[in-house]
C-alpha atoms as a PDB file:
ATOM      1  CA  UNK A   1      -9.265   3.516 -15.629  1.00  0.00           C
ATOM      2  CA  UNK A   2      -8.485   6.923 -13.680  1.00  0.00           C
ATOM      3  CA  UNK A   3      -6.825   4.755 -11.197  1.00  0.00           C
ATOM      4  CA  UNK A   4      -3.845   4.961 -13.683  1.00  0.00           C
ATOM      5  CA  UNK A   5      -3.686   9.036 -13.879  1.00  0.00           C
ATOM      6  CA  UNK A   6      -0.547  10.534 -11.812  1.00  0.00           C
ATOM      7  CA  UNK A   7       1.263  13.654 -11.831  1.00  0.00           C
ATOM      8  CA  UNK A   8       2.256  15.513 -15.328  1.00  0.00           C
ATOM      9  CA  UNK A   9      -0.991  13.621 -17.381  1.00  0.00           C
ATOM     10  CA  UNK A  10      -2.847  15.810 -19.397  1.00  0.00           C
ATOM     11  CA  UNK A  11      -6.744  15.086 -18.591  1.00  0.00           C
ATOM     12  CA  UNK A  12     -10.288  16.592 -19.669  1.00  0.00           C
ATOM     13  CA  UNK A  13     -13.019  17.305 -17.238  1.00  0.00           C
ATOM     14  CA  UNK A  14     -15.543  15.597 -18.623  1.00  0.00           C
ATOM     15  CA  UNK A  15     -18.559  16.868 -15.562  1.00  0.00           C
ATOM     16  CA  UNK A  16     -19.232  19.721 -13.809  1.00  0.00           C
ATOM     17  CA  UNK A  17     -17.791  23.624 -14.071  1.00  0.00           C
ATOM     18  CA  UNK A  18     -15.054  22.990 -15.583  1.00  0.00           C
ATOM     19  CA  UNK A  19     -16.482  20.593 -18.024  1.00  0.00           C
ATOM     20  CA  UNK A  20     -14.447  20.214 -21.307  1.00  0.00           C
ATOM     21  CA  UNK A  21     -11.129  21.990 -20.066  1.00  0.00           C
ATOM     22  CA  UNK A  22      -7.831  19.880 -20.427  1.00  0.00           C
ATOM     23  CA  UNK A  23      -5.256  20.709 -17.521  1.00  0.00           C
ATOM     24  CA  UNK A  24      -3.020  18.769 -16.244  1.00  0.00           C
ATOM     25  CA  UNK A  25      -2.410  17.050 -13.484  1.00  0.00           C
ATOM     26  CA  UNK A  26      -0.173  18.757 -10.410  1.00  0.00           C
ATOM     27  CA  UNK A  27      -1.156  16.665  -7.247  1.00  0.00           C
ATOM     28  CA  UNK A  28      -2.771  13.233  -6.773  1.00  0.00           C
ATOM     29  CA  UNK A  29      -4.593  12.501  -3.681  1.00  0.00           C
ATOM     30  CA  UNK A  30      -5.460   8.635  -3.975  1.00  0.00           C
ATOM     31  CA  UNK A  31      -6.961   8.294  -0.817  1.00  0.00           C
ATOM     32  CA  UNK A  32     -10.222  10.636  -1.373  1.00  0.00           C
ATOM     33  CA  UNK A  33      -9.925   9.782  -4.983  1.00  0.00           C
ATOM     34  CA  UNK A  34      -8.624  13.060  -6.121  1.00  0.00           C
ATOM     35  CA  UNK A  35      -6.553  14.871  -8.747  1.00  0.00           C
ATOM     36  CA  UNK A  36      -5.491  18.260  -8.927  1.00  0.00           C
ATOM     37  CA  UNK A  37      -5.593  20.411 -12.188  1.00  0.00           C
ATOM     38  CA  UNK A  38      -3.104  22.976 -12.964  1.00  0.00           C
ATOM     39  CA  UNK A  39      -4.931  26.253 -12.437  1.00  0.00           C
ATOM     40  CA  UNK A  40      -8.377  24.544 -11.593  1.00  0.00           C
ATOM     41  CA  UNK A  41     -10.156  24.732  -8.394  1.00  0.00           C
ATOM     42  CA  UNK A  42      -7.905  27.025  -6.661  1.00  0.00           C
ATOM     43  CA  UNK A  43      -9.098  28.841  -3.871  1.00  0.00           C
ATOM     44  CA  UNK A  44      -8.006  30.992  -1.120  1.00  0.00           C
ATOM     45  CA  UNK A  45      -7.710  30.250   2.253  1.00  0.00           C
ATOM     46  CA  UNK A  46      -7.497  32.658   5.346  1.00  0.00           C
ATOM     47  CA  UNK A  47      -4.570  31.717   7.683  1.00  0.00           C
ATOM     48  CA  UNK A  48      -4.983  32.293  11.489  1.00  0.00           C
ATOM     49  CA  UNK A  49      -1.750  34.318  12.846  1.00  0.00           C
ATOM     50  CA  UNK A  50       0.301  32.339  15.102  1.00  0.00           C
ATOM     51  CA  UNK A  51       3.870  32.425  16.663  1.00  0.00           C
ATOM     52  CA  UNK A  52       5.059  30.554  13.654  1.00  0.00           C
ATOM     53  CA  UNK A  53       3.092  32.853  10.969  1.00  0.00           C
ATOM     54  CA  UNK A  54       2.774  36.215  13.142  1.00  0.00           C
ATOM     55  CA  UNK A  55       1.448  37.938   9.824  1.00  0.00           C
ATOM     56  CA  UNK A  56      -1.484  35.335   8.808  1.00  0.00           C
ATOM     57  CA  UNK A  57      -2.417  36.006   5.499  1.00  0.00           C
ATOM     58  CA  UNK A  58      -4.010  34.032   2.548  1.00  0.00           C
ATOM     59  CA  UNK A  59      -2.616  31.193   0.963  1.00  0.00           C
ATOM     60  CA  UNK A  60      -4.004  29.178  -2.296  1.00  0.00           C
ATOM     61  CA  UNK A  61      -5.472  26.016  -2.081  1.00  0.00           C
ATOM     62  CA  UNK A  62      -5.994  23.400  -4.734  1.00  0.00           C
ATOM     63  CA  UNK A  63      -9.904  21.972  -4.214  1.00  0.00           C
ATOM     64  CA  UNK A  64      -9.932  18.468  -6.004  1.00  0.00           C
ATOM     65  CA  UNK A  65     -11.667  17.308  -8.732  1.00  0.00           C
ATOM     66  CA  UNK A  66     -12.780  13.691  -8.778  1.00  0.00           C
ATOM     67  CA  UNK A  67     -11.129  10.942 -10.350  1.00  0.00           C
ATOM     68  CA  UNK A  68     -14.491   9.861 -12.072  1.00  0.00           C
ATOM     69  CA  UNK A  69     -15.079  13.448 -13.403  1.00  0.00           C
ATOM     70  CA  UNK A  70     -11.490  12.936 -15.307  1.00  0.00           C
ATOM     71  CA  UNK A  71     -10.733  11.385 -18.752  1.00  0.00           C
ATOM     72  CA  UNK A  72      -6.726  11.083 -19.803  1.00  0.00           C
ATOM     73  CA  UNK A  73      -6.358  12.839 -23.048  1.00  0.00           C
ATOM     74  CA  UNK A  74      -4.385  11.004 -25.864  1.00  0.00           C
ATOM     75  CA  UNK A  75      -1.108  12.350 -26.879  1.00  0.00           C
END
């Protein structure tokens, strides 16, 4: 079942927060058993300043959402 979802699927969060939103899919991490939503679970993250990155900064981060929190919406 969400074993078949990949990237560009239009899903529905059926648990938690962001229950009942349809997003679709940008990312799929299959090895945690995670998909991320377009515009869903983003979150900043503080980058450490280093030779290659002198400025550091923040950078946006898609969290996850699990695979058995998904449903595929019909077309």
């Amino acid at each position: 079942m969400a074993k078949c979802l990949k990237v560009g699927d239009r899903v529905k969060v059926i648990a938690g927060d962001h229950k009942g939103t349809v997003a679709s899919i940008v990312k799929v991490d299959r090895e945690a058993g995670k998909a991320m939503l377009k515009d869903i679970e983003v979150r900043e993250r503080h980058i450490r300043a280093t030779q290659y990155n002198p400025k550091g900064g923040k950078k946006s981060v898609h969290a996850g959402i699990d695979f058995s929190n998904l449903k595929k919406e019909d077309k």
